[in-house]
PDB file of N, CA and C in Angstrom:
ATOM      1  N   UNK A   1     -27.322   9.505 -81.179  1.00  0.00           N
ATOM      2  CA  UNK A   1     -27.398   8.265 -81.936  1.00  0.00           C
ATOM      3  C   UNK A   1     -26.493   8.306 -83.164  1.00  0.00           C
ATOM      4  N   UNK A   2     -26.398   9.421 -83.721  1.00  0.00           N
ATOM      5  CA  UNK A   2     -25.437   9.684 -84.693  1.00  0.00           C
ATOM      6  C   UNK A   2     -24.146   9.207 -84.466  1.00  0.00           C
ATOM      7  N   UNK A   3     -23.431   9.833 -83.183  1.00  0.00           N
ATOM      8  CA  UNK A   3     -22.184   9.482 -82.960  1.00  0.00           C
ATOM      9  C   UNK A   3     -22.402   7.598 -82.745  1.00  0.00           C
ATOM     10  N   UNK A   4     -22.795   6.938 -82.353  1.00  0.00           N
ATOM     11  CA  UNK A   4     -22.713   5.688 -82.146  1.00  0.00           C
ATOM     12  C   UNK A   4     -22.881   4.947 -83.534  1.00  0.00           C
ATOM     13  N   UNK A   5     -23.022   5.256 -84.399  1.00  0.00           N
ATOM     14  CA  UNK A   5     -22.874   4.597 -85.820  1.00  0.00           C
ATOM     15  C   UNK A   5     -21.512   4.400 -86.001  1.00  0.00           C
ATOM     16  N   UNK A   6     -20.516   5.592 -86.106  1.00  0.00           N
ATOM     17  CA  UNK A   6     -19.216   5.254 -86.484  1.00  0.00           C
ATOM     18  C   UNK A   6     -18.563   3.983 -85.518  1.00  0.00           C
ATOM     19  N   UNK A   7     -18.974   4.226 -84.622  1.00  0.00           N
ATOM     20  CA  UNK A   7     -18.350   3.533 -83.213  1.00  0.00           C
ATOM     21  C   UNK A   7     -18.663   2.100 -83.685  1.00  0.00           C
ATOM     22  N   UNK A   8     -19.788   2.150 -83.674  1.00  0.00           N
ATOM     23  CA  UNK A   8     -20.266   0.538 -83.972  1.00  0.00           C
ATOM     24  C   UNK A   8     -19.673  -0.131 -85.570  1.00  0.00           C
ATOM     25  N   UNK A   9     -19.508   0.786 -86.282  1.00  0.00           N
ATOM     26  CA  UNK A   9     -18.770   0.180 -87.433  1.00  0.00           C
ATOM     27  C   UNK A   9     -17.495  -0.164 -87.192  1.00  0.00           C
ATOM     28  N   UNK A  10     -16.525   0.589 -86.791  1.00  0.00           N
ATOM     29  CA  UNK A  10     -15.550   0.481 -86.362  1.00  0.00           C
ATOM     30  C   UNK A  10     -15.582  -0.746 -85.729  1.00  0.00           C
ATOM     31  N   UNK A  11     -16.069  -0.896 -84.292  1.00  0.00           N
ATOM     32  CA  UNK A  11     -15.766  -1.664 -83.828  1.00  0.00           C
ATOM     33  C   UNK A  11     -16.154  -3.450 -84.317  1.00  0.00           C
ATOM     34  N   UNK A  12     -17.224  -3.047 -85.627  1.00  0.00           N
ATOM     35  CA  UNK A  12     -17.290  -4.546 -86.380  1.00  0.00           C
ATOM     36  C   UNK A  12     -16.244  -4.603 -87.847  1.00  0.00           C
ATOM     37  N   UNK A  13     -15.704  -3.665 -87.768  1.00  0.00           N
ATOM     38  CA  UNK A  13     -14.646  -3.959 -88.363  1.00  0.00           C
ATOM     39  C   UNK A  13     -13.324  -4.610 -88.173  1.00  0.00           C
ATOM     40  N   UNK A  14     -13.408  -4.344 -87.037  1.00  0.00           N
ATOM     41  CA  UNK A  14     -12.062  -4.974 -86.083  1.00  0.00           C
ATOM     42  C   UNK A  14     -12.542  -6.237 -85.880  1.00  0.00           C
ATOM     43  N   UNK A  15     -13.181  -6.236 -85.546  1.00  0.00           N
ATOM     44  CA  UNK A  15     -13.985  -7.385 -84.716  1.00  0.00           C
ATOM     45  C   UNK A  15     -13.920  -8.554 -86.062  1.00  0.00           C
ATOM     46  N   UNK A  16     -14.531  -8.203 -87.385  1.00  0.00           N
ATOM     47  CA  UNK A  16     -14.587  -8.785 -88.784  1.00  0.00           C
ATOM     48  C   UNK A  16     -12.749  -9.084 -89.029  1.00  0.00           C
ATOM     49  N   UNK A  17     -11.961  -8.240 -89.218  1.00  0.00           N
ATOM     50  CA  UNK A  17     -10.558  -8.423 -89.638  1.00  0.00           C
ATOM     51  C   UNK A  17     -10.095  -9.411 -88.613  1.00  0.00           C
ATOM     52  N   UNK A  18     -10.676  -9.513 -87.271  1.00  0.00           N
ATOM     53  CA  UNK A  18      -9.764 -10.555 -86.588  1.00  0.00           C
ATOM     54  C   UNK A  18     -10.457 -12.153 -86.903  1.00  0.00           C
ATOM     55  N   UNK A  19     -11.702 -11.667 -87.241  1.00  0.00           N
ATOM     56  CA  UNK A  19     -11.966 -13.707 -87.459  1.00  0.00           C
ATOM     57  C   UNK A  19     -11.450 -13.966 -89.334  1.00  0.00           C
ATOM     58  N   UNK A  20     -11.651 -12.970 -89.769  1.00  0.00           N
ATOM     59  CA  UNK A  20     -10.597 -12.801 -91.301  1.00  0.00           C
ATOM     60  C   UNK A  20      -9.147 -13.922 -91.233  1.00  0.00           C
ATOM     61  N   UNK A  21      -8.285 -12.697 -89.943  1.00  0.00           N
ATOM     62  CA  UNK A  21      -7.180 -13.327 -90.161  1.00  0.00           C
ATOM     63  C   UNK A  21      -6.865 -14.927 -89.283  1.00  0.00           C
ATOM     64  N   UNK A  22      -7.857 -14.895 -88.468  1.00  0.00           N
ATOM     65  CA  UNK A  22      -8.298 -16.712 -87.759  1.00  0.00           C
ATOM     66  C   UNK A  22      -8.584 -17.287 -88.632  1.00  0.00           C
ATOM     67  N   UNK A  23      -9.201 -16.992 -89.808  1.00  0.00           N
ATOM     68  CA  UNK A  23      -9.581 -17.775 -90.919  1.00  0.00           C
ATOM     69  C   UNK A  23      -8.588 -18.469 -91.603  1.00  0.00           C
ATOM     70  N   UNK A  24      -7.618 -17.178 -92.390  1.00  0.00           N
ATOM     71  CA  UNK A  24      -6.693 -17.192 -92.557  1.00  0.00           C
ATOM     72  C   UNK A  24      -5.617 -18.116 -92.485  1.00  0.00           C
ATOM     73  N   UNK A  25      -4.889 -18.056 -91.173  1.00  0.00           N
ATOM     74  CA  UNK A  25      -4.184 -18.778 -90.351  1.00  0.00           C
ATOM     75  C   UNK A  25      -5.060 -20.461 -90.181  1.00  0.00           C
ATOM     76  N   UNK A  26      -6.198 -20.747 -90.112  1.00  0.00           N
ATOM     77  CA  UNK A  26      -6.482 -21.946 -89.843  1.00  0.00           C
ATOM     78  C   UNK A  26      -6.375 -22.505 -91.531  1.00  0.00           C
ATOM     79  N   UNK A  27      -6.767 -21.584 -92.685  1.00  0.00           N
ATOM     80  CA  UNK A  27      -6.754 -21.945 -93.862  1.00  0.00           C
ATOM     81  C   UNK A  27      -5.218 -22.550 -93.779  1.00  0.00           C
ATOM     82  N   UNK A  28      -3.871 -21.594 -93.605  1.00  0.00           N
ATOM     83  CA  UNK A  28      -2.788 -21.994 -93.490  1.00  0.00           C
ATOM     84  C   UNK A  28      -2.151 -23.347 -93.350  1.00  0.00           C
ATOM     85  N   UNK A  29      -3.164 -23.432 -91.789  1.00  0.00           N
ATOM     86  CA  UNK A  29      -2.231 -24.623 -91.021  1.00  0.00           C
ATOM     87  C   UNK A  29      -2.758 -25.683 -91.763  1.00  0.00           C
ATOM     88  N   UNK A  30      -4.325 -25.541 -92.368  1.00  0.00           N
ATOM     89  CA  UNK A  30      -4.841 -27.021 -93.147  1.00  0.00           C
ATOM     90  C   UNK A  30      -3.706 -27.482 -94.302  1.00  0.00           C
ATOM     91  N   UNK A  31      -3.616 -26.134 -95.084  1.00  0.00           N
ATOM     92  CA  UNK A  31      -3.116 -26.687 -96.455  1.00  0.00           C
ATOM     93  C   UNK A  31      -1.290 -27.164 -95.783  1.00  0.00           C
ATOM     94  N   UNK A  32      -1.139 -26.816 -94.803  1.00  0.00           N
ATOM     95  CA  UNK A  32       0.545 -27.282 -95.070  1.00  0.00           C
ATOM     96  C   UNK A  32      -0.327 -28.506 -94.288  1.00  0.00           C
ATOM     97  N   UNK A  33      -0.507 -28.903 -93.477  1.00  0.00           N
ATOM     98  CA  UNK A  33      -0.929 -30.162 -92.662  1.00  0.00           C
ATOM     99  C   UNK A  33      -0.722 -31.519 -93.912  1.00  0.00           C
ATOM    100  N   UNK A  34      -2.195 -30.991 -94.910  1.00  0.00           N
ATOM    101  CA  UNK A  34      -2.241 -31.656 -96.346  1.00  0.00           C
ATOM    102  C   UNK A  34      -1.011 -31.653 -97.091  1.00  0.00           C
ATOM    103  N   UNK A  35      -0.372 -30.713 -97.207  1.00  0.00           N
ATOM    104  CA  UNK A  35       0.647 -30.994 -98.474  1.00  0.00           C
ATOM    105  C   UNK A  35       1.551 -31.289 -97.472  1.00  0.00           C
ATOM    106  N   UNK A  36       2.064 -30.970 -96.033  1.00  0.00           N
ATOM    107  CA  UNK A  36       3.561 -30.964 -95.885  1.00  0.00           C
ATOM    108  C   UNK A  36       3.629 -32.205 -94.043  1.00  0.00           C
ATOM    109  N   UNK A  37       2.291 -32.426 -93.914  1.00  0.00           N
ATOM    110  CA  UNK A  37       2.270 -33.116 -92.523  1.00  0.00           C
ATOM    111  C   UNK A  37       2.859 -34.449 -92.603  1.00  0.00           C
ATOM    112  N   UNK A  38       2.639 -34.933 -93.689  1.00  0.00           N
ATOM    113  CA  UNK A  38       3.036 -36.653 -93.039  1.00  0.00           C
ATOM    114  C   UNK A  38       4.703 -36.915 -93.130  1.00  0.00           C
ATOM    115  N   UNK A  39       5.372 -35.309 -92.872  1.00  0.00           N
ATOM    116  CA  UNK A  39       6.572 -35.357 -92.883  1.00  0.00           C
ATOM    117  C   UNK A  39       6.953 -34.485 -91.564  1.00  0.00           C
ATOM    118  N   UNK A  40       6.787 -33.244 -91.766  1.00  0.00           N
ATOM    119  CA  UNK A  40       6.898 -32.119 -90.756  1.00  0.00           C
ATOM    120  C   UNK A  40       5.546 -31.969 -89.895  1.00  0.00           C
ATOM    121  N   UNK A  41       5.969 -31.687 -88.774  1.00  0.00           N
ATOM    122  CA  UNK A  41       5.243 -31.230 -87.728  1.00  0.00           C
ATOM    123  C   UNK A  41       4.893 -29.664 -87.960  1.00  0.00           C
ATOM    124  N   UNK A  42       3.344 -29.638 -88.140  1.00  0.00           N
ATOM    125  CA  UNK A  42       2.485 -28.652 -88.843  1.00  0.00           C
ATOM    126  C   UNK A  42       2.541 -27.384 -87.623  1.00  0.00           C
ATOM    127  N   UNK A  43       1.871 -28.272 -86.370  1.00  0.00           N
ATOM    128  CA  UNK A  43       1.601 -27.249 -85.245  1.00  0.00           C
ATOM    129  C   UNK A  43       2.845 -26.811 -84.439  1.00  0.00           C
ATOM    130  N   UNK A  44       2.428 -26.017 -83.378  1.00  0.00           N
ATOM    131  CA  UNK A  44       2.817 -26.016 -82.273  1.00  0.00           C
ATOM    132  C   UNK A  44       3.786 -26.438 -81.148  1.00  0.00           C
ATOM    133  N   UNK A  45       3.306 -27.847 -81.131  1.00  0.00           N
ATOM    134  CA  UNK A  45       4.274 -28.474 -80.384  1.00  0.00           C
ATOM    135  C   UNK A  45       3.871 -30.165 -81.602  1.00  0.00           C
ATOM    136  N   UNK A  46       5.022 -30.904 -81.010  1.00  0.00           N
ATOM    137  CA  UNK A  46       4.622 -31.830 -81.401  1.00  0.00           C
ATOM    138  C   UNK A  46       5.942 -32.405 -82.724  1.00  0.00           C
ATOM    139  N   UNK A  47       6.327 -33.442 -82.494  1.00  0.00           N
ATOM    140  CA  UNK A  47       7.362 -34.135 -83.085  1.00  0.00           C
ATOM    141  C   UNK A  47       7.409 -34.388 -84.971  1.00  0.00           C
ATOM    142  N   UNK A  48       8.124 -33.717 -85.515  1.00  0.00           N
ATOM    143  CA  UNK A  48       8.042 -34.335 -87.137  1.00  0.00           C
ATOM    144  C   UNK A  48       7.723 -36.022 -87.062  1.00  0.00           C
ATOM    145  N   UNK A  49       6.570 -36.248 -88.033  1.00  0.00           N
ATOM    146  CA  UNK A  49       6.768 -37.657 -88.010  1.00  0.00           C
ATOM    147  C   UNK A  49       8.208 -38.588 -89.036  1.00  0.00           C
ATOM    148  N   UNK A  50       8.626 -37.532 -89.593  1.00  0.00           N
ATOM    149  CA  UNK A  50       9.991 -38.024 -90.850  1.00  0.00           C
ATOM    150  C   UNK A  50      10.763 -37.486 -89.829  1.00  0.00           C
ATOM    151  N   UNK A  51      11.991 -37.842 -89.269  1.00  0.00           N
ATOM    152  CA  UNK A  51      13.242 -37.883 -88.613  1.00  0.00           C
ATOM    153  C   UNK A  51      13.876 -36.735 -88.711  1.00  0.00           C
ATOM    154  N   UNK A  52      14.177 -36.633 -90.406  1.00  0.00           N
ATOM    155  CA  UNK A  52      15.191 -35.135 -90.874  1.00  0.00           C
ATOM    156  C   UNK A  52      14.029 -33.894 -91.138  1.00  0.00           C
ATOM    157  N   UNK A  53      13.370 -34.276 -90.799  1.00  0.00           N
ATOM    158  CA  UNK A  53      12.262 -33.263 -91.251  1.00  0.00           C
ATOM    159  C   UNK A  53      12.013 -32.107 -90.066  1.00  0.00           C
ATOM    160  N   UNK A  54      12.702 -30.937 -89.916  1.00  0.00           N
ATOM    161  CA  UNK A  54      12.097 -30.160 -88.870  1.00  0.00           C
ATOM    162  C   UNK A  54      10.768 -29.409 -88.300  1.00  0.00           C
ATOM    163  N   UNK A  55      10.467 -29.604 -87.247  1.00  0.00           N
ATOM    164  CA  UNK A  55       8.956 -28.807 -87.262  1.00  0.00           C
ATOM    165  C   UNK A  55       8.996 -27.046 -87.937  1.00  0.00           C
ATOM    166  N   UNK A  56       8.110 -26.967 -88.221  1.00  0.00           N
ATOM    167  CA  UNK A  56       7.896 -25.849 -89.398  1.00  0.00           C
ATOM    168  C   UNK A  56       8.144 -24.702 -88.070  1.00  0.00           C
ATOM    169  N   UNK A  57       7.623 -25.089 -87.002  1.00  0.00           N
ATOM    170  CA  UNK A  57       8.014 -23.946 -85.809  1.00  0.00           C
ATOM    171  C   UNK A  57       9.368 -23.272 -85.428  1.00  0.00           C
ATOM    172  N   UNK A  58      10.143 -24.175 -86.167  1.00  0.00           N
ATOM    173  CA  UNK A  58      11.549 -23.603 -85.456  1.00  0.00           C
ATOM    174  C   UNK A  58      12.516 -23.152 -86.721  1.00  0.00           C
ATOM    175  N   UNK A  59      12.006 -23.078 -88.278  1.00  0.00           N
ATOM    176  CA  UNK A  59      12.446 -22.250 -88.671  1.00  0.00           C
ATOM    177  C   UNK A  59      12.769 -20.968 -88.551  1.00  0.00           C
ATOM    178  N   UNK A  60      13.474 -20.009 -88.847  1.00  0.00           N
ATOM    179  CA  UNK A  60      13.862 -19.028 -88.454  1.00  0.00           C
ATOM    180  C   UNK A  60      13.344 -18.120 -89.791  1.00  0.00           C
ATOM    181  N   UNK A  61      12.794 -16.859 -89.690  1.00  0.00           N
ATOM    182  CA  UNK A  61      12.454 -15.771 -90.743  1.00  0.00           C
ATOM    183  C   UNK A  61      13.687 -15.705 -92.017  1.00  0.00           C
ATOM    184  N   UNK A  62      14.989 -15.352 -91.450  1.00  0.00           N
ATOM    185  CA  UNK A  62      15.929 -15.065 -92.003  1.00  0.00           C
ATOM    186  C   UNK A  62      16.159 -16.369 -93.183  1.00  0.00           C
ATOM    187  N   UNK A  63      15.811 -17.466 -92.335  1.00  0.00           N
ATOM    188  CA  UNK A  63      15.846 -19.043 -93.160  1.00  0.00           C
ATOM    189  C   UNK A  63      14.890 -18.774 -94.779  1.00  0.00           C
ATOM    190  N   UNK A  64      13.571 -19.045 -94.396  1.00  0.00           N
ATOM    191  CA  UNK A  64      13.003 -19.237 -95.611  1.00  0.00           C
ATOM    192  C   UNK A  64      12.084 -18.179 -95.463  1.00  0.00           C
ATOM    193  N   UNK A  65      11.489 -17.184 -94.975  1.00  0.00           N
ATOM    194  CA  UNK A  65       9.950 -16.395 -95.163  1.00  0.00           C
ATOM    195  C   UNK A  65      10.853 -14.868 -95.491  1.00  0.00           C
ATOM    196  N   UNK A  66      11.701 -15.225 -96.679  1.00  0.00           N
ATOM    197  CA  UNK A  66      12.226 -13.951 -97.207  1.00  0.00           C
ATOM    198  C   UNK A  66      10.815 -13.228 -97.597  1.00  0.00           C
ATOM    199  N   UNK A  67      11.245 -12.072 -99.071  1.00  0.00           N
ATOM    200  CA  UNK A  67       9.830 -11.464 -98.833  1.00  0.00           C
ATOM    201  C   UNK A  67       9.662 -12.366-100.639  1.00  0.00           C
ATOM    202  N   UNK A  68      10.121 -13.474-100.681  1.00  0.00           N
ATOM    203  CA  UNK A  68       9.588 -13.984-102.136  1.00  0.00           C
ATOM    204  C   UNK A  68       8.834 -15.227-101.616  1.00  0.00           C
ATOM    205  N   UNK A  69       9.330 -15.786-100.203  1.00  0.00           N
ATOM    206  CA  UNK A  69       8.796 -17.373-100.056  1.00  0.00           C
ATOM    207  C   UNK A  69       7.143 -17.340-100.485  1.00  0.00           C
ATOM    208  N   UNK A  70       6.120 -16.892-100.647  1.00  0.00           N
ATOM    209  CA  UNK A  70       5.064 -17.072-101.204  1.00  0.00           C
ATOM    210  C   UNK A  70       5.133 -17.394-102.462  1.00  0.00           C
ATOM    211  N   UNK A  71       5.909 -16.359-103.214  1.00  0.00           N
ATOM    212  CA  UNK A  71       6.001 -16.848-104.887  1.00  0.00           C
ATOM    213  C   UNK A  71       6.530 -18.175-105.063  1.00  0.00           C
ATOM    214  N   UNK A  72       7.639 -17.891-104.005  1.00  0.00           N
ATOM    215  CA  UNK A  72       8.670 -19.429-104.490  1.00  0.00           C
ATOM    216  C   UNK A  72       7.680 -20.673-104.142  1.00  0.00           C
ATOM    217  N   UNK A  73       6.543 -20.696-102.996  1.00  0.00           N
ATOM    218  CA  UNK A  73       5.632 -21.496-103.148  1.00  0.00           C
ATOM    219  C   UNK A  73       4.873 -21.956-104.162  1.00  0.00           C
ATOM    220  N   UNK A  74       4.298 -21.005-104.750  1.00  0.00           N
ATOM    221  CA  UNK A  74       3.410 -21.157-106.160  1.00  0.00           C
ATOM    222  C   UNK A  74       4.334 -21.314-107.377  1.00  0.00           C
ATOM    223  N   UNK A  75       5.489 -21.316-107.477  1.00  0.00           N
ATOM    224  CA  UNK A  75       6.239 -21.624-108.666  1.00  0.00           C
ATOM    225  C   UNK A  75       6.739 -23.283-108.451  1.00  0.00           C
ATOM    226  N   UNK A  76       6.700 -23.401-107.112  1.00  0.00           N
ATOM    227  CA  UNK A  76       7.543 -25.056-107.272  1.00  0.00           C
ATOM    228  C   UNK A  76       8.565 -25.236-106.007  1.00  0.00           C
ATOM    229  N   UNK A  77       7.678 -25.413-105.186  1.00  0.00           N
ATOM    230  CA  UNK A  77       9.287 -25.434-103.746  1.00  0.00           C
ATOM    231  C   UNK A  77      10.027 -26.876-104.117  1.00  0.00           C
ATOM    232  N   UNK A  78      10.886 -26.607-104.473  1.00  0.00           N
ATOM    233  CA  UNK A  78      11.901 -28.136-104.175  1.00  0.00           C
ATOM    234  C   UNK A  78      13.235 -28.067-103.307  1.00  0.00           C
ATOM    235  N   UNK A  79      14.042 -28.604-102.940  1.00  0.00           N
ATOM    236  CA  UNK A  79      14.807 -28.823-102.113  1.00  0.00           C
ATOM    237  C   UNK A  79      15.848 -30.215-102.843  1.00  0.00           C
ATOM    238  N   UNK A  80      17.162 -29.938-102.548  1.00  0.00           N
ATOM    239  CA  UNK A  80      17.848 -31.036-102.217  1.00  0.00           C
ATOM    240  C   UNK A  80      17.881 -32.107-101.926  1.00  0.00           C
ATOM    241  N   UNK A  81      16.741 -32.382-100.423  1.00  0.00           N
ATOM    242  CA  UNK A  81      16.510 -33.395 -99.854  1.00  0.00           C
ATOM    243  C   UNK A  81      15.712 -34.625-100.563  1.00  0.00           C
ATOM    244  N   UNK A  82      16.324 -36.039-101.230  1.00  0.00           N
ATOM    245  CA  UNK A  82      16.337 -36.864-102.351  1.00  0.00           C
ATOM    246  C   UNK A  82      14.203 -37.231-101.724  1.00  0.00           C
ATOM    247  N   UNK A  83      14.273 -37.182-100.691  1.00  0.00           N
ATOM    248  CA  UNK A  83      13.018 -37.722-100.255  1.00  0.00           C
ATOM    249  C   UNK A  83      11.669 -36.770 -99.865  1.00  0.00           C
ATOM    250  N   UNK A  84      12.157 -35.378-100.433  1.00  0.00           N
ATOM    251  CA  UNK A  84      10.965 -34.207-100.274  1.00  0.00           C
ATOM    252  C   UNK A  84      10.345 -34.235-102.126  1.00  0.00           C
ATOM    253  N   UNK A  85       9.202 -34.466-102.021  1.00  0.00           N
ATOM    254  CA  UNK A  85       8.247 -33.670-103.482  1.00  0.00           C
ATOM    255  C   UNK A  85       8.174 -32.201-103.787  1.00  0.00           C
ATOM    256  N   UNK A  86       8.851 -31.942-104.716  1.00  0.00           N
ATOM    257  CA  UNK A  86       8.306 -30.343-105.031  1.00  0.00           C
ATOM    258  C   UNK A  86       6.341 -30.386-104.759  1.00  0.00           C
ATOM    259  N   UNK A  87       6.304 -29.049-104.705  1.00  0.00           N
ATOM    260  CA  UNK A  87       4.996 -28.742-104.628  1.00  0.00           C
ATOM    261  C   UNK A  87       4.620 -27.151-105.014  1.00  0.00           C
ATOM    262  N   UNK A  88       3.378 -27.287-105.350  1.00  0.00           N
ATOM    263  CA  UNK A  88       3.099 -25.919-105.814  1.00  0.00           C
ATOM    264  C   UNK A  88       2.001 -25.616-105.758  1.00  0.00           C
ATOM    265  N   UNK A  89       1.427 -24.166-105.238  1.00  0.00           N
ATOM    266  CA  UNK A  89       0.316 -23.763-103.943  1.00  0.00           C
ATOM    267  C   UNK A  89       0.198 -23.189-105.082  1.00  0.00           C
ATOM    268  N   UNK A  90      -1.225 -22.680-104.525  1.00  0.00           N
ATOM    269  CA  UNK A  90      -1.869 -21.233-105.387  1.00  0.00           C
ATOM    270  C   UNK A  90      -2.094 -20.306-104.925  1.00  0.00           C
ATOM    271  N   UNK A  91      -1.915 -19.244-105.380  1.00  0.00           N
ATOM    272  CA  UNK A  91      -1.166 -17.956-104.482  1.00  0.00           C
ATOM    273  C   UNK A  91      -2.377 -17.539-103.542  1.00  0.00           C
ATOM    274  N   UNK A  92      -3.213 -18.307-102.838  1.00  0.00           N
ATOM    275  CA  UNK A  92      -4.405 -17.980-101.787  1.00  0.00           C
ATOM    276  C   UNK A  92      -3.701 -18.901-100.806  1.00  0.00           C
ATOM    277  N   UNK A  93      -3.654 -20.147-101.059  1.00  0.00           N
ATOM    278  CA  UNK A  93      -2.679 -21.450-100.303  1.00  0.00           C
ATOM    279  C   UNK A  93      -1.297 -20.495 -99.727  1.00  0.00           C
ATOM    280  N   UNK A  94      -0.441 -20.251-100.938  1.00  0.00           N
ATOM    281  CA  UNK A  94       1.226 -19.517-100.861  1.00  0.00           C
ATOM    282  C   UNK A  94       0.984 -18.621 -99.546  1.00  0.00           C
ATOM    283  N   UNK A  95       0.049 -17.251-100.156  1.00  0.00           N
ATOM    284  CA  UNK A  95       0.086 -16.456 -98.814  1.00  0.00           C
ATOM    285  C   UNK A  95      -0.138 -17.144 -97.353  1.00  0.00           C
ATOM    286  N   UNK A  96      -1.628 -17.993 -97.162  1.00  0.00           N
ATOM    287  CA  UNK A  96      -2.039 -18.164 -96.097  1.00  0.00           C
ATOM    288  C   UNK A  96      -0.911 -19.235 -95.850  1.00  0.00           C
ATOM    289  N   UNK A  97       0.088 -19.957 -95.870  1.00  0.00           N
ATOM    290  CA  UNK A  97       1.005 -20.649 -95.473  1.00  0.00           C
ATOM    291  C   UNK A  97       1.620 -19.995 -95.069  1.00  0.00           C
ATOM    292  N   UNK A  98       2.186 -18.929 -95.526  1.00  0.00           N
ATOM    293  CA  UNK A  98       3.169 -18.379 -95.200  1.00  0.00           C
ATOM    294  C   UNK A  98       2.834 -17.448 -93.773  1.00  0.00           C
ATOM    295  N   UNK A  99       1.694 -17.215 -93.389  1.00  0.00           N
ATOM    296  CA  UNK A  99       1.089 -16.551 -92.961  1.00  0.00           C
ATOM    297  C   UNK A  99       1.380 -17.396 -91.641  1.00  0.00           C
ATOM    298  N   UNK A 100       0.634 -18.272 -91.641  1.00  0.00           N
ATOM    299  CA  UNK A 100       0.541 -19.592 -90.328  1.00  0.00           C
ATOM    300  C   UNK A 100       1.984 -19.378 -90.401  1.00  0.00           C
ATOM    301  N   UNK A 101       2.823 -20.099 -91.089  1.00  0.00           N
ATOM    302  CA  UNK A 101       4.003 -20.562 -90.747  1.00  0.00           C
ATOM    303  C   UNK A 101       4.818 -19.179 -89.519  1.00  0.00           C
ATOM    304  N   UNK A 102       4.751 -18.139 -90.063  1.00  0.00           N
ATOM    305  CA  UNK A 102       4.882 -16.817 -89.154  1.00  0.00           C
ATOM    306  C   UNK A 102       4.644 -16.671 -88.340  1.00  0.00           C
ATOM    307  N   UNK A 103       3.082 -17.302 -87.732  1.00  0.00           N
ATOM    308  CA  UNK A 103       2.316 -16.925 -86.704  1.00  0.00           C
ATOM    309  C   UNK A 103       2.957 -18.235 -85.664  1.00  0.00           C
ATOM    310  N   UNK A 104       3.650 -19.013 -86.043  1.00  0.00           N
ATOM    311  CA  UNK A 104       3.591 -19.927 -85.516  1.00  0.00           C
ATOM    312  C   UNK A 104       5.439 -20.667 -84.464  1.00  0.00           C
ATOM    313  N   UNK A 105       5.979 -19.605 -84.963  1.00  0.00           N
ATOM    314  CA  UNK A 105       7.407 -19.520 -84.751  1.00  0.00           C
ATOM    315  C   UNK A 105       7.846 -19.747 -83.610  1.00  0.00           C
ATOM    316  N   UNK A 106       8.631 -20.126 -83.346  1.00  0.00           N
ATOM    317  CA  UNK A 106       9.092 -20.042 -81.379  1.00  0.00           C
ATOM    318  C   UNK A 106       9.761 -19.044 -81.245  1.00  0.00           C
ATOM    319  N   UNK A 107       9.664 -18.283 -80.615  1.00  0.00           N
ATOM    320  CA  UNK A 107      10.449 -16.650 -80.812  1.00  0.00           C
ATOM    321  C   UNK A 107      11.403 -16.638 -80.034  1.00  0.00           C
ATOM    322  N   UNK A 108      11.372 -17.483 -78.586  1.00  0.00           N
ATOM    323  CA  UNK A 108      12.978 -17.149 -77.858  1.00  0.00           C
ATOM    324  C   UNK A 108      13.456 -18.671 -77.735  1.00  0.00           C
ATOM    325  N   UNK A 109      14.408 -18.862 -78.469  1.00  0.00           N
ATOM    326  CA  UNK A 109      15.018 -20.438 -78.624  1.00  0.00           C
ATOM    327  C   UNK A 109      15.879 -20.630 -77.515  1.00  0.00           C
ATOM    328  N   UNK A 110      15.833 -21.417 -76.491  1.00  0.00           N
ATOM    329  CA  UNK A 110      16.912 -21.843 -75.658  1.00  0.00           C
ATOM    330  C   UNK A 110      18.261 -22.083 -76.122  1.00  0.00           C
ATOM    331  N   UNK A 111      19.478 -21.400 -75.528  1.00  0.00           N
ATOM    332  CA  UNK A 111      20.488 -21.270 -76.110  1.00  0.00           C
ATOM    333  C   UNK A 111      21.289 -22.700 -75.353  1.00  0.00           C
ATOM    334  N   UNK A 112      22.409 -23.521 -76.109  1.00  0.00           N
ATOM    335  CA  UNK A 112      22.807 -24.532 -75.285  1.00  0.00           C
ATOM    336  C   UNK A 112      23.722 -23.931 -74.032  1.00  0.00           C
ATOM    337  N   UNK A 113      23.733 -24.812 -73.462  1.00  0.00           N
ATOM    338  CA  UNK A 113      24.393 -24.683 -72.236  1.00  0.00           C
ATOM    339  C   UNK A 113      25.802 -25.192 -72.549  1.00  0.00           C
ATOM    340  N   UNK A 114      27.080 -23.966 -72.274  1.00  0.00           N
ATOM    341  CA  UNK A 114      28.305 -24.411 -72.529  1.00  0.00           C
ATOM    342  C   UNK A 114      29.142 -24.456 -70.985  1.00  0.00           C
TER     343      UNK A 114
END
């Protein structure tokens, strides 16, 4: 009975860290949905409702999830684009965005056909 204590902790530890980071990730997708949806396409699949606005899926790592894009969240994201609002997360929001946005990537992009 001894040995089955560690076992069982263990295994609710894992078990605990994975609905953690489901948490996480759903915390994510809410707050960009709220601050960044009625422009960009939040999920998965599914069309930006603003035209120039790309779905958050097909950014690329190298693009924006350097290793500062969380800070640069909580300080003030602005952009160029005359018709985007700066905005500014709080570094629980910053991480878990950044987090979703990661989890959420298209990893092998169809290359065009030449």
């Amino acid at each position: 009975m001894n040995r089955v204590w560690p076992a069982l902790l263990s295994i609710c530890a894992i078990v605990a860290g994975g609905h953690a980071a489901q948490g996480a990730t759903s915390h994510g997708k809410a707050v960009l949905q709220t601050m960044c949806g009625r422009c960009h396409a939040v999920g998965t699949s599914g069309r930006s409702p603003h035209p120039d606005a790309p779905p958050f899926r097909t950014f690329a790592d190298e693009k924006l999830y350097d290793s500062d894009f969380a800070e640069r969240l909580e300080n003030g994201l602005s952009t160029v684009h005359p018709d985007m609002p700066s905005f500014h997360f709080s570094r629980e929001d910053a991480e878990a965005a950044v987090d979703y946005l990661r989890s959420i990537q298209v990893k092998d992009k169809p290359k065009p056909n030449r």
